[in-house]
C-alpha atoms as a PDB file:
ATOM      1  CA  UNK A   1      75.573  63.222  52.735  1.00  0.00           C
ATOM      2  CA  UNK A   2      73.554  64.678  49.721  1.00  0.00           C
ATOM      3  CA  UNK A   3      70.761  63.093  48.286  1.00  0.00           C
ATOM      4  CA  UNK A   4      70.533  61.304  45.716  1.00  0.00           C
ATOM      5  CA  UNK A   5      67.234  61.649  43.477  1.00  0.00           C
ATOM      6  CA  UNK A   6      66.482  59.728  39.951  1.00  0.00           C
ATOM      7  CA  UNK A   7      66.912  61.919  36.874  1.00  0.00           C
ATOM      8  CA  UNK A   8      62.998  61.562  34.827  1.00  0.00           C
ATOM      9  CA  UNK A   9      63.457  63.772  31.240  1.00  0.00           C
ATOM     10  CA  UNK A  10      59.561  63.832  31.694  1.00  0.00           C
ATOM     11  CA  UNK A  11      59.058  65.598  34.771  1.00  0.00           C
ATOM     12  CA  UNK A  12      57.960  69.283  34.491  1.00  0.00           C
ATOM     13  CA  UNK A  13      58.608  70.584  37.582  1.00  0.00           C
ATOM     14  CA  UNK A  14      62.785  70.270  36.957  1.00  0.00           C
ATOM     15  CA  UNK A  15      63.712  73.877  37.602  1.00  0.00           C
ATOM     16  CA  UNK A  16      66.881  74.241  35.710  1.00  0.00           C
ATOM     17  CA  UNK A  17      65.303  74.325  32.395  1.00  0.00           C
ATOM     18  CA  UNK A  18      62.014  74.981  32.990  1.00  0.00           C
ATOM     19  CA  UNK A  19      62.127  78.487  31.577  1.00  0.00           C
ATOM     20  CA  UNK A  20      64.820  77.833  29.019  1.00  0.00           C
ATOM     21  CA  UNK A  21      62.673  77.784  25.485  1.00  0.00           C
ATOM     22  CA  UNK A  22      59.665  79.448  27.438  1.00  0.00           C
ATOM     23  CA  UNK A  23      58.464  81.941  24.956  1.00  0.00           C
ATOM     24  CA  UNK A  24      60.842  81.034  22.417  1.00  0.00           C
ATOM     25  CA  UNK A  25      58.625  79.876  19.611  1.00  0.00           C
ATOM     26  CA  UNK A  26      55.972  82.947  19.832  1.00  0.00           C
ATOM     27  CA  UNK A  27      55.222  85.520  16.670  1.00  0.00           C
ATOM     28  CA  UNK A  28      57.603  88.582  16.933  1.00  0.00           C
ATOM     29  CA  UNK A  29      55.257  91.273  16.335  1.00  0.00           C
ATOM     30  CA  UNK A  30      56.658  94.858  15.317  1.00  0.00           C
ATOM     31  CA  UNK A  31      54.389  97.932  16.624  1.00  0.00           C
ATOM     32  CA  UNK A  32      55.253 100.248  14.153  1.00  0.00           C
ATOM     33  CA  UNK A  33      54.706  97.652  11.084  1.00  0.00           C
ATOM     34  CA  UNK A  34      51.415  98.083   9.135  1.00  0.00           C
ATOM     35  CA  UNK A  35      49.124  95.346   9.784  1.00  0.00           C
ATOM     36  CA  UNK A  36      47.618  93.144   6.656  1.00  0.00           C
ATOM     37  CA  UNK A  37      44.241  93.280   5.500  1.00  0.00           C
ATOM     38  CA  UNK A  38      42.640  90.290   5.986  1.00  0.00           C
ATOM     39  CA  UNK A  39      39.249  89.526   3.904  1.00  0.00           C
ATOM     40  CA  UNK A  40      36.105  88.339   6.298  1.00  0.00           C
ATOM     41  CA  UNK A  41      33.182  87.102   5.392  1.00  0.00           C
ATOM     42  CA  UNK A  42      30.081  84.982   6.626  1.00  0.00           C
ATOM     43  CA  UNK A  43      28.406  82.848   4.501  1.00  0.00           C
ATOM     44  CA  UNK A  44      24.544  82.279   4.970  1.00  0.00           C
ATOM     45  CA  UNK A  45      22.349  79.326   2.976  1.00  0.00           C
ATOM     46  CA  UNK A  46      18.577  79.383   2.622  1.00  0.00           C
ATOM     47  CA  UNK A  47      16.305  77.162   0.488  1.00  0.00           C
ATOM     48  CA  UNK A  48      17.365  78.637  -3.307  1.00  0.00           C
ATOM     49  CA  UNK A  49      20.406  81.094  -2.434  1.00  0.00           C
ATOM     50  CA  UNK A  50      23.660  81.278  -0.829  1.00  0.00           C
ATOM     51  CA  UNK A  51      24.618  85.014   0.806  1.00  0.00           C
ATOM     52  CA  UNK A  52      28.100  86.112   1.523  1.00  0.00           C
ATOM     53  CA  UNK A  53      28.481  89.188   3.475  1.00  0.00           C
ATOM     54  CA  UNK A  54      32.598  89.931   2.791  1.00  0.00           C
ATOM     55  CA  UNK A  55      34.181  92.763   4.729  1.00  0.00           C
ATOM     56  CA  UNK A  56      36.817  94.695   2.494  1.00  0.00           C
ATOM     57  CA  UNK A  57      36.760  98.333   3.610  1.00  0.00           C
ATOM     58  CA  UNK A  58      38.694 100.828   1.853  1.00  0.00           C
ATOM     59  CA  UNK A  59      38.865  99.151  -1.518  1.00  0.00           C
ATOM     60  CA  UNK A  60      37.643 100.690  -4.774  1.00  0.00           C
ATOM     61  CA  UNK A  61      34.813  98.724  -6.144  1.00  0.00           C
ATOM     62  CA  UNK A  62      37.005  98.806  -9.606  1.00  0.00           C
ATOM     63  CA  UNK A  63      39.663  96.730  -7.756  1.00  0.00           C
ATOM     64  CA  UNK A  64      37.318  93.789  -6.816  1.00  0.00           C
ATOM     65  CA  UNK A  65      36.505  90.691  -8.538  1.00  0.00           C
ATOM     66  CA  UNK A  66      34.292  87.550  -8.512  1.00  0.00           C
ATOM     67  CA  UNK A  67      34.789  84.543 -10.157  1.00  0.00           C
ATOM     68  CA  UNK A  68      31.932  81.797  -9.826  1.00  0.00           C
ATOM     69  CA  UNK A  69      32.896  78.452 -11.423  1.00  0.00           C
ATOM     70  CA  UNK A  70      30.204  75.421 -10.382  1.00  0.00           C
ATOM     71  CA  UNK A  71      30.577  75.065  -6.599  1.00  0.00           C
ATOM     72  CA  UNK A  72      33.581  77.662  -6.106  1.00  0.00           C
ATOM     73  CA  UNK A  73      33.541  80.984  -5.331  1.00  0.00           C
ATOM     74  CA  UNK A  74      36.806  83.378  -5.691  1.00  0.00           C
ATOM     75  CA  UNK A  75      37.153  86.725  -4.278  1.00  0.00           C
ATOM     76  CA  UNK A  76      39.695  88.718  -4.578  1.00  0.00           C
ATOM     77  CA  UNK A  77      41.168  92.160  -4.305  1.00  0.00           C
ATOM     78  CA  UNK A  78      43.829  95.112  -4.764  1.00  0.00           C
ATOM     79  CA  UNK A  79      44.488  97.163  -1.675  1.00  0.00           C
ATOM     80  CA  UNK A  80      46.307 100.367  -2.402  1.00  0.00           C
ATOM     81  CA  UNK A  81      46.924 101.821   1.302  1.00  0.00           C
ATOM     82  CA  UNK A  82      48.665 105.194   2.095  1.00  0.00           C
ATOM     83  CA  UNK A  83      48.045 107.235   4.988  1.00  0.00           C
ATOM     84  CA  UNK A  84      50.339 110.143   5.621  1.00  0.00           C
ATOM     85  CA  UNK A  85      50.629 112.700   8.042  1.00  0.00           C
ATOM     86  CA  UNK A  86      52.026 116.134   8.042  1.00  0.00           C
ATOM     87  CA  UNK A  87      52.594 119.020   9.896  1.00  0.00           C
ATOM     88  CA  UNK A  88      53.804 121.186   7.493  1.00  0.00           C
ATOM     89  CA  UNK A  89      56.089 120.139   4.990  1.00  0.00           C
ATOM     90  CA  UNK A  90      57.460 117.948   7.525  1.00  0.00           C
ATOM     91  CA  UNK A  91      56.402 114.440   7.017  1.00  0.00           C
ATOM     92  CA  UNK A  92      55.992 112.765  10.280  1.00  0.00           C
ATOM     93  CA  UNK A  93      54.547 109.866   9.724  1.00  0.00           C
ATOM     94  CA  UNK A  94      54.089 107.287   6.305  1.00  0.00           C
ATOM     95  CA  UNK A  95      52.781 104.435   6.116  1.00  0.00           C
ATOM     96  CA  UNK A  96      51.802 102.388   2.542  1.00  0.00           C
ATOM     97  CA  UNK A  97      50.373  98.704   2.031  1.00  0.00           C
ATOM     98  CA  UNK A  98      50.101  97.373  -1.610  1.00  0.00           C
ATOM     99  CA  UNK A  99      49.081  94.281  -1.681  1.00  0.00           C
ATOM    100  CA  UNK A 100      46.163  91.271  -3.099  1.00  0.00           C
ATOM    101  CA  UNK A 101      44.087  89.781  -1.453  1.00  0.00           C
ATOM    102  CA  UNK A 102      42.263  86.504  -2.312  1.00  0.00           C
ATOM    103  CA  UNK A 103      39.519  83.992  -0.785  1.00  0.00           C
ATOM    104  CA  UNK A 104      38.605  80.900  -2.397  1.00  0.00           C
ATOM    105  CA  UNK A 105      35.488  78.470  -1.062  1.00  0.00           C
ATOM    106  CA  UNK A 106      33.873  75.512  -2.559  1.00  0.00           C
ATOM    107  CA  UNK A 107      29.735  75.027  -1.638  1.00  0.00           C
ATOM    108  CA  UNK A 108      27.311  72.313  -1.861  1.00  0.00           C
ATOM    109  CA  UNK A 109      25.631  73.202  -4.982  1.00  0.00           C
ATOM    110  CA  UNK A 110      26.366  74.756  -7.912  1.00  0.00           C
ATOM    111  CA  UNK A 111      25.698  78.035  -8.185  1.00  0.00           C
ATOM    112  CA  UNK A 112      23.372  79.979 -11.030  1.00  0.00           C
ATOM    113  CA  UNK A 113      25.983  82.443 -12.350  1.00  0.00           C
ATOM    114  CA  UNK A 114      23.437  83.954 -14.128  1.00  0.00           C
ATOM    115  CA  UNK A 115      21.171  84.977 -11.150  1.00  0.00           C
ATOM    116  CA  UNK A 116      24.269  85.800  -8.999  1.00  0.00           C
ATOM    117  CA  UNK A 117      24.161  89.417  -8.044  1.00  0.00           C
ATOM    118  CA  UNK A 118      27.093  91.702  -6.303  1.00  0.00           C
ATOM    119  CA  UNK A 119      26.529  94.896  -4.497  1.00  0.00           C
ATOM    120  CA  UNK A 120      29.757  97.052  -2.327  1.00  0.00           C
ATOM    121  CA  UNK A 121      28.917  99.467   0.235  1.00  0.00           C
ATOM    122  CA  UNK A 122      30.383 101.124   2.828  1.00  0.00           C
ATOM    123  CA  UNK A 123      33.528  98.600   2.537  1.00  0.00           C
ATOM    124  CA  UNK A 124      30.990  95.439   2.587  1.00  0.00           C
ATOM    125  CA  UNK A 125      30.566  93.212  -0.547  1.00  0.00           C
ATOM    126  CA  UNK A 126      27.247  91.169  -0.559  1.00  0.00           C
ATOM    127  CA  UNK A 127      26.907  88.173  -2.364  1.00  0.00           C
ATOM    128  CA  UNK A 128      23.726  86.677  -3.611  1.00  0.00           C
ATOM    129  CA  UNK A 129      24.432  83.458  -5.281  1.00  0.00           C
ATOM    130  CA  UNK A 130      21.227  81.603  -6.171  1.00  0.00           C
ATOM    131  CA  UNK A 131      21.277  77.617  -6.436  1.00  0.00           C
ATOM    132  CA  UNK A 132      21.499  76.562  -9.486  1.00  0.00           C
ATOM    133  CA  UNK A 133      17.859  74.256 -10.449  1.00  0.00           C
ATOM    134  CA  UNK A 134      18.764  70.886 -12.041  1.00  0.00           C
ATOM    135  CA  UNK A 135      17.885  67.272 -11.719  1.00  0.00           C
ATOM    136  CA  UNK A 136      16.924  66.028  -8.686  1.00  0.00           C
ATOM    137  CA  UNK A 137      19.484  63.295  -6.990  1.00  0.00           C
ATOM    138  CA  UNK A 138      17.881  59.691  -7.778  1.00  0.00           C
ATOM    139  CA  UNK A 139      18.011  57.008  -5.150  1.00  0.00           C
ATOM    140  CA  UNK A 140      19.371  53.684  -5.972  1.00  0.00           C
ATOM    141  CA  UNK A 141      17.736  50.477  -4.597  1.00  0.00           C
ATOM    142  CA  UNK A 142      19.949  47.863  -3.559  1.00  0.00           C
ATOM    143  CA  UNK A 143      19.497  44.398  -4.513  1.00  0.00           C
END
């Protein structure tokens, strides 16, 4: 006579569907597609500045812009990408990425747009966004 066993939709270790849907839901990642740029950065504060060291290599400086409004920061950027090779006149290989890119944070204080200085090199942007000086916070009693 076969045994009998109870039927639990919770238990893992039920082989017949175990690796059913294994792997189903995971990205599907072409090889030979160019990978996006992505736009890195670090942001440092001290006493009177914020610094944001952005990594954006092989962008024009022309094709990069700041925006500083109070507390936020935009960045953002063109990326005009070709690379081609050749031997020959025979094109072997093309590859081309056109695209924006864009990065928007919000900080503690407002920033002195005035002070704020920008400087690109070598494919790094660095920030220096001085805090902006203004009334000191008051403290309520409570009575």
């Amino acid at each position: 006579m076969a045994n009998l066993t109870r039927y639990d939709p919770f238990d893992l270790s039920f082989e017949p569907f175990d690796n059913l849907f294994r792997g189903f839901i995971q990205p599907v990642r072409f090889d030979h597609q160019p990978q996006q740029m992505q736009l890195r950065m670090d942001v440092k504060e001290s006493d009177s500045a914020y610094n944001v060291h952005a990594e954006i290599p092989g962008v024009k400086k022309e094709d990069i812009h700041v925006a500083i409004t109070g507390k936020q920061v935009s960045i953002s950027a063109e990326v005009k990408k070709e690379k081609e090779e050749k031997d020959g006149e025979k094109v072997l290989r093309s590859e081309r990425y056109h695209g924006k890119l864009f990065r928007s944070f919000t900080l503690d204080q407002d920033i002195d747009d005035t002070a704020a200085t920008a400087k690109y090199n070598d494919g790094v942007l660095d920030l220096t966004l001085p805090k902006r000086k203004g009334a000191a916070s008051k403290k309520l009693n409570i009575q």
